[in-house]
N, C-alpha and C. Protein backbone atom coordinates (compact mmCIF):
# COMPACT_ATOMS: atom_id res chain seq x y z
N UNK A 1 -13.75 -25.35 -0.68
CA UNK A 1 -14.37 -24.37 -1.55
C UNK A 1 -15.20 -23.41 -0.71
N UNK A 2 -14.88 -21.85 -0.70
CA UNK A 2 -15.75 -21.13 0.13
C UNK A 2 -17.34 -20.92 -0.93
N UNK A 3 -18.09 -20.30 -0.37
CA UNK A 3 -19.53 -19.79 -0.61
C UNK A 3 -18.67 -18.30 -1.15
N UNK A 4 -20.08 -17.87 -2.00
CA UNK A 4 -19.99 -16.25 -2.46
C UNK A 4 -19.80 -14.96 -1.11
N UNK A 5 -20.99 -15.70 0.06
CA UNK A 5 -21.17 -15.19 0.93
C UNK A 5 -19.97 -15.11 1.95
N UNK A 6 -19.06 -15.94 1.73
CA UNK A 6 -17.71 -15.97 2.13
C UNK A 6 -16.94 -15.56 1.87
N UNK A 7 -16.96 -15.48 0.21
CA UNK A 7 -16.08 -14.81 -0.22
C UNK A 7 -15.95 -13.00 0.24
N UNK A 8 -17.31 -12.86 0.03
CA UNK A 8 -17.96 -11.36 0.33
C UNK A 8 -17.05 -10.78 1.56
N UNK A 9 -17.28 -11.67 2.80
CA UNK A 9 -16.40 -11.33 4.01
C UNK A 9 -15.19 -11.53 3.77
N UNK A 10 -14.43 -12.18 2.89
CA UNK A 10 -12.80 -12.28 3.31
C UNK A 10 -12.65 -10.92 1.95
N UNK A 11 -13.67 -10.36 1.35
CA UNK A 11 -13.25 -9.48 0.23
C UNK A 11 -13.28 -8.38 1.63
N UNK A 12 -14.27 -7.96 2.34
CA UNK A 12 -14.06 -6.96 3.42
C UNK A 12 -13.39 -6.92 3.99
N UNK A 13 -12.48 -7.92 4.59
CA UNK A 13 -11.32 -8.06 5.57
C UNK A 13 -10.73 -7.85 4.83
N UNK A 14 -10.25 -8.05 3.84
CA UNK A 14 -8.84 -7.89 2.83
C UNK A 14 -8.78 -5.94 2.44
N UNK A 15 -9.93 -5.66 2.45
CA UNK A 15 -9.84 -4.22 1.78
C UNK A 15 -8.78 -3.53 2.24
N UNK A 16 -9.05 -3.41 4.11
CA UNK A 16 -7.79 -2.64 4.92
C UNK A 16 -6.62 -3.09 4.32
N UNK A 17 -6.25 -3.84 4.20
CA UNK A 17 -4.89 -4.69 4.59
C UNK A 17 -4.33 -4.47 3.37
N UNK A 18 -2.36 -3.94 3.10
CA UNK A 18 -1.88 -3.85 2.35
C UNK A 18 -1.21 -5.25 2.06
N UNK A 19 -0.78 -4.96 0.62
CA UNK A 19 -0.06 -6.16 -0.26
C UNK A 19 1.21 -6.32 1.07
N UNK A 20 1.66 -8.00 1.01
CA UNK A 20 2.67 -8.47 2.06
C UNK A 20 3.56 -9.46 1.17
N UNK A 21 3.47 -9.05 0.07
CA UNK A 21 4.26 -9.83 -1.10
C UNK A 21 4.39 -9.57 -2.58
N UNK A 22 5.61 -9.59 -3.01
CA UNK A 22 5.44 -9.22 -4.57
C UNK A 22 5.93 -9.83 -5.04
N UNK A 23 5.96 -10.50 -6.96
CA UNK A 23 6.19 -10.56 -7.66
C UNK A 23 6.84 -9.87 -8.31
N UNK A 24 8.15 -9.82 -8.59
CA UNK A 24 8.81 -9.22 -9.06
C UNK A 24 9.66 -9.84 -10.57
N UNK A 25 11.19 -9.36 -10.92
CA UNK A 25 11.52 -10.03 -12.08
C UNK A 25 11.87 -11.41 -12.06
N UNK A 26 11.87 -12.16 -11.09
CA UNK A 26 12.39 -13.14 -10.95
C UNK A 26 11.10 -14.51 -10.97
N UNK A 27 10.36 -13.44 -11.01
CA UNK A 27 9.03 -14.27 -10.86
C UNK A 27 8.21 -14.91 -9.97
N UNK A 28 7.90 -16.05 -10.32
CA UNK A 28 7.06 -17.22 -9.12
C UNK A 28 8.25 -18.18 -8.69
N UNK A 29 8.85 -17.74 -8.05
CA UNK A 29 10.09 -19.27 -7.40
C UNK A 29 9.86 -19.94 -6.29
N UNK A 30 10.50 -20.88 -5.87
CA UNK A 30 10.89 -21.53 -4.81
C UNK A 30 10.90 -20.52 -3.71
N UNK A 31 11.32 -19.33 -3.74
CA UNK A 31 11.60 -18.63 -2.58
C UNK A 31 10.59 -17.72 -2.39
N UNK A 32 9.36 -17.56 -3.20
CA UNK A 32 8.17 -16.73 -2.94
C UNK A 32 7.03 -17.43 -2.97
N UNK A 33 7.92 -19.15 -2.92
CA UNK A 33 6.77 -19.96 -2.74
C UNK A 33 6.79 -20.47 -1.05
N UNK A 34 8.12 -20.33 -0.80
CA UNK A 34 8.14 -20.21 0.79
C UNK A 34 7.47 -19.31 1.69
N UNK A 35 8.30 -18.26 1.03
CA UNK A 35 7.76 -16.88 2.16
C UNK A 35 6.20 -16.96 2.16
N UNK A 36 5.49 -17.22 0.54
CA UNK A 36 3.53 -17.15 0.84
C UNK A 36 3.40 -17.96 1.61
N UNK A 37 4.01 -19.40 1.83
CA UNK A 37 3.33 -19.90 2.83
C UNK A 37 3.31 -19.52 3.94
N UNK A 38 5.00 -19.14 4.84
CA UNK A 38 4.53 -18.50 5.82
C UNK A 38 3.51 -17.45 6.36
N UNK A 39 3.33 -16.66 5.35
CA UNK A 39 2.46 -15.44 5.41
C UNK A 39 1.32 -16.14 5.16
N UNK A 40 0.68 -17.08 4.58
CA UNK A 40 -0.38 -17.33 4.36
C UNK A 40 -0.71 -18.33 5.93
N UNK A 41 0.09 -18.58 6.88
CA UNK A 41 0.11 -19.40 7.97
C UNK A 41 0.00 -18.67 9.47
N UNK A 42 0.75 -17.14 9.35
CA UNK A 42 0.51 -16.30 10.09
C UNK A 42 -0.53 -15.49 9.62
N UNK A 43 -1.18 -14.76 8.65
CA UNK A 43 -2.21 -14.02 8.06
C UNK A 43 -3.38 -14.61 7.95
N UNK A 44 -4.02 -15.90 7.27
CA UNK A 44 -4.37 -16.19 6.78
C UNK A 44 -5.04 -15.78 5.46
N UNK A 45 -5.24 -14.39 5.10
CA UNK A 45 -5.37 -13.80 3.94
C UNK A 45 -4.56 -12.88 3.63
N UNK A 46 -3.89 -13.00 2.35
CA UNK A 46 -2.85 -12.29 1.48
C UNK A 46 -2.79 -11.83 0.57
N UNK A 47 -2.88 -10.46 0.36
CA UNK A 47 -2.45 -9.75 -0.66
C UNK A 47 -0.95 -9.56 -1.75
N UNK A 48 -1.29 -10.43 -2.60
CA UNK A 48 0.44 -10.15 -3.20
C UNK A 48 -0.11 -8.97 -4.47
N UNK A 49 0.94 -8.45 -4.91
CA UNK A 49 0.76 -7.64 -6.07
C UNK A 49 1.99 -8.30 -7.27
N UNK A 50 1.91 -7.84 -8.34
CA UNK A 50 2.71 -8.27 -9.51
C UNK A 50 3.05 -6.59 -9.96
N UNK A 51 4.38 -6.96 -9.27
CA UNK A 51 5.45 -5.86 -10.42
C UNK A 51 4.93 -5.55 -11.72
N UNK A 52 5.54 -4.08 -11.60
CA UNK A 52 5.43 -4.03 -13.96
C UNK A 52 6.64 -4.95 -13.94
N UNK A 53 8.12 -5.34 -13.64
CA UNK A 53 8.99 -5.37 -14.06
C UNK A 53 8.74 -7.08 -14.04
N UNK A 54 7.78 -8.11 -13.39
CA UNK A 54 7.38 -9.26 -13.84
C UNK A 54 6.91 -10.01 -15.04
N UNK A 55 8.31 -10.94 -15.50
CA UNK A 55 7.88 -11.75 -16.89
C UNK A 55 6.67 -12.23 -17.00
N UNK A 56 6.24 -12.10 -15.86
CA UNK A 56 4.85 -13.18 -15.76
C UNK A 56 3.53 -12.04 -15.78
N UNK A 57 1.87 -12.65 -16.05
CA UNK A 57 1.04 -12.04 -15.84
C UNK A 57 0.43 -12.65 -14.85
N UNK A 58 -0.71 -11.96 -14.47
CA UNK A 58 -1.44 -12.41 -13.10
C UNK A 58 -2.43 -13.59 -13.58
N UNK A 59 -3.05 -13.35 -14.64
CA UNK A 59 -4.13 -14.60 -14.86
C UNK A 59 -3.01 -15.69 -14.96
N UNK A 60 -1.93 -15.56 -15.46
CA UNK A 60 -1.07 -16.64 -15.53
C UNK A 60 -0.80 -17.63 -14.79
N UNK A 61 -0.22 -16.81 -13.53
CA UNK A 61 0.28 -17.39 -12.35
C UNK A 61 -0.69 -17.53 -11.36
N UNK A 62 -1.77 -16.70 -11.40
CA UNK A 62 -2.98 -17.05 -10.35
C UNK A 62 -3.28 -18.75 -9.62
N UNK A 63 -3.88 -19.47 -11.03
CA UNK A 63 -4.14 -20.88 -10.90
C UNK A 63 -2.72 -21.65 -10.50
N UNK A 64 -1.51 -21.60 -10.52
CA UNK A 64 -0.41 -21.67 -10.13
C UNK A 64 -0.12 -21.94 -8.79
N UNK A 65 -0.15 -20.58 -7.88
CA UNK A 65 -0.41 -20.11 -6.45
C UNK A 65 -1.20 -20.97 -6.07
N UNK A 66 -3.08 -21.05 -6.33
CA UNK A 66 -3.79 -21.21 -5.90
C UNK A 66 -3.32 -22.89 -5.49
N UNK A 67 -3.12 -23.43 -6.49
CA UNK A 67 -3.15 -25.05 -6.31
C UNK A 67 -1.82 -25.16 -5.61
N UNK A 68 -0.49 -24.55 -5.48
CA UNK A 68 0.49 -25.10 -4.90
C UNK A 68 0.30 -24.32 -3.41
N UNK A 69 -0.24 -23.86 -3.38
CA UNK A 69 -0.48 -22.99 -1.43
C UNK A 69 -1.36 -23.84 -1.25
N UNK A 70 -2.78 -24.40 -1.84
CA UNK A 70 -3.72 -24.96 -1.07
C UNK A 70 -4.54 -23.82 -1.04
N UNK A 71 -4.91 -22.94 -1.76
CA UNK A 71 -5.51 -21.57 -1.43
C UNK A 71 -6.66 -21.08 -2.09
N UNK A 72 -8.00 -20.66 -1.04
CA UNK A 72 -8.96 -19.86 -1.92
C UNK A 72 -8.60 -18.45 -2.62
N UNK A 73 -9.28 -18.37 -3.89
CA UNK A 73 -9.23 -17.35 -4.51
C UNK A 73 -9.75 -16.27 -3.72
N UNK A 74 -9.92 -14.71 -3.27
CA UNK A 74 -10.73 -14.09 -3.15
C UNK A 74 -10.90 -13.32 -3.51
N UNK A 75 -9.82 -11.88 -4.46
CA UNK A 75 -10.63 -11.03 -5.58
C UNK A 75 -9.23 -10.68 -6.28
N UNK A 76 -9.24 -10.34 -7.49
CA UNK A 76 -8.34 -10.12 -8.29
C UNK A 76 -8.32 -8.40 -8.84
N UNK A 77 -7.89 -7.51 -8.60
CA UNK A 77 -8.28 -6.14 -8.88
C UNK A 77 -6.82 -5.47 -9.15
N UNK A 78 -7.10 -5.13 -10.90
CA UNK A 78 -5.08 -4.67 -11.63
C UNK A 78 -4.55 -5.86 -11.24
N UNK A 79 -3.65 -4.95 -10.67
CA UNK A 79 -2.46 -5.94 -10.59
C UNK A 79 -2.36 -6.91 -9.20
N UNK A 80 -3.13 -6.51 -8.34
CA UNK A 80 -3.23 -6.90 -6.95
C UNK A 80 -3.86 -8.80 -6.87
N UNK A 81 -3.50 -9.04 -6.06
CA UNK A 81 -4.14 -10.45 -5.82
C UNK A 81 -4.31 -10.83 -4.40
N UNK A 82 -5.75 -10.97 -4.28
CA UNK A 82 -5.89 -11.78 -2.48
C UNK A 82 -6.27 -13.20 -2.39
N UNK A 83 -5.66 -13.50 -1.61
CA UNK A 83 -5.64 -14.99 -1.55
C UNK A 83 -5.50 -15.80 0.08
N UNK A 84 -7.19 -16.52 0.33
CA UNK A 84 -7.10 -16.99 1.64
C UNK A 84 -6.67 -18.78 1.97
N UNK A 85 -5.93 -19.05 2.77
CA UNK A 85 -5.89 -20.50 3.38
C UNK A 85 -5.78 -20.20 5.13
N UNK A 86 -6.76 -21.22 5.47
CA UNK A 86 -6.86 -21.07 7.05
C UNK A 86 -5.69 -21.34 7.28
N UNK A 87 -5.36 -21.11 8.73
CA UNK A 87 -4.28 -21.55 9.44
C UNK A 87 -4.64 -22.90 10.10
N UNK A 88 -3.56 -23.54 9.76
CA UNK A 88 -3.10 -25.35 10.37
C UNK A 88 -2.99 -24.84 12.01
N UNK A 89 -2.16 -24.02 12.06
CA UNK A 89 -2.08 -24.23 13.74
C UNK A 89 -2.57 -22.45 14.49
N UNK A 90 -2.78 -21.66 14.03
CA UNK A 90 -3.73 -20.92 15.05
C UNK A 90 -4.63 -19.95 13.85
N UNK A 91 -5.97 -20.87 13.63
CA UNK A 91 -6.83 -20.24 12.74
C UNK A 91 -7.60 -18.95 13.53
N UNK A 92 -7.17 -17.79 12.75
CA UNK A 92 -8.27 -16.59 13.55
C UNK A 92 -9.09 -15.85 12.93
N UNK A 93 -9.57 -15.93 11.63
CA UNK A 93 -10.32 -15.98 10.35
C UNK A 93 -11.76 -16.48 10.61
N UNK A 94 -12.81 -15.86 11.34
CA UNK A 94 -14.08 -16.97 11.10
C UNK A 94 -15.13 -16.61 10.09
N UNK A 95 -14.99 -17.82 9.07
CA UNK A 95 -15.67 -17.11 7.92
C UNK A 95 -17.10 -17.93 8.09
């Protein structure tokens, strides 16, 4: 569980950085449950966004993500979503 004060910094690091994943019509699958992990293993913080053309909504699938990545929340803004997990093998994130 991060601190507010943590959160604060991974909300600043995230600002630069564009979305590296979407949600699209097909939804939350198996195969965008792969790719986040990698990206969440090389990145450690990730921006996905949710398509208009997604069956799904974001509060929906949020708690979803969070518990099957292993992942802190860090800000939710429209349609956008950031989301941090350290890296297992080269953490470069010091929060």
């Amino acid at each position: 569980m991060i601190t507010g004060k943590q959160r604060a910094k991974l909300k600043s690091i995230s600002h630069g950085i564009r979305p590296l994943i979407q949600v699209g019509k097909n939804g939350v699958n198996q195969g965008f449950l792969d790719q986040l992990d990698r990206l969440l293993e090389d990145h450690e913080i990730v921006k996905i966004v949710l398509l208009k053309n997604s069956p799904e909504e974001l509060d929906d699938i949020t708690p979803f993500i969070l518990k099957k990545m292993g992942a802190e929340f860090v800000q939710s803004i429209g349609n956008k979503l950031t989301i941090y997990r350290e890296s297992k093998e080269n953490p470069t994130i010091q929060i």
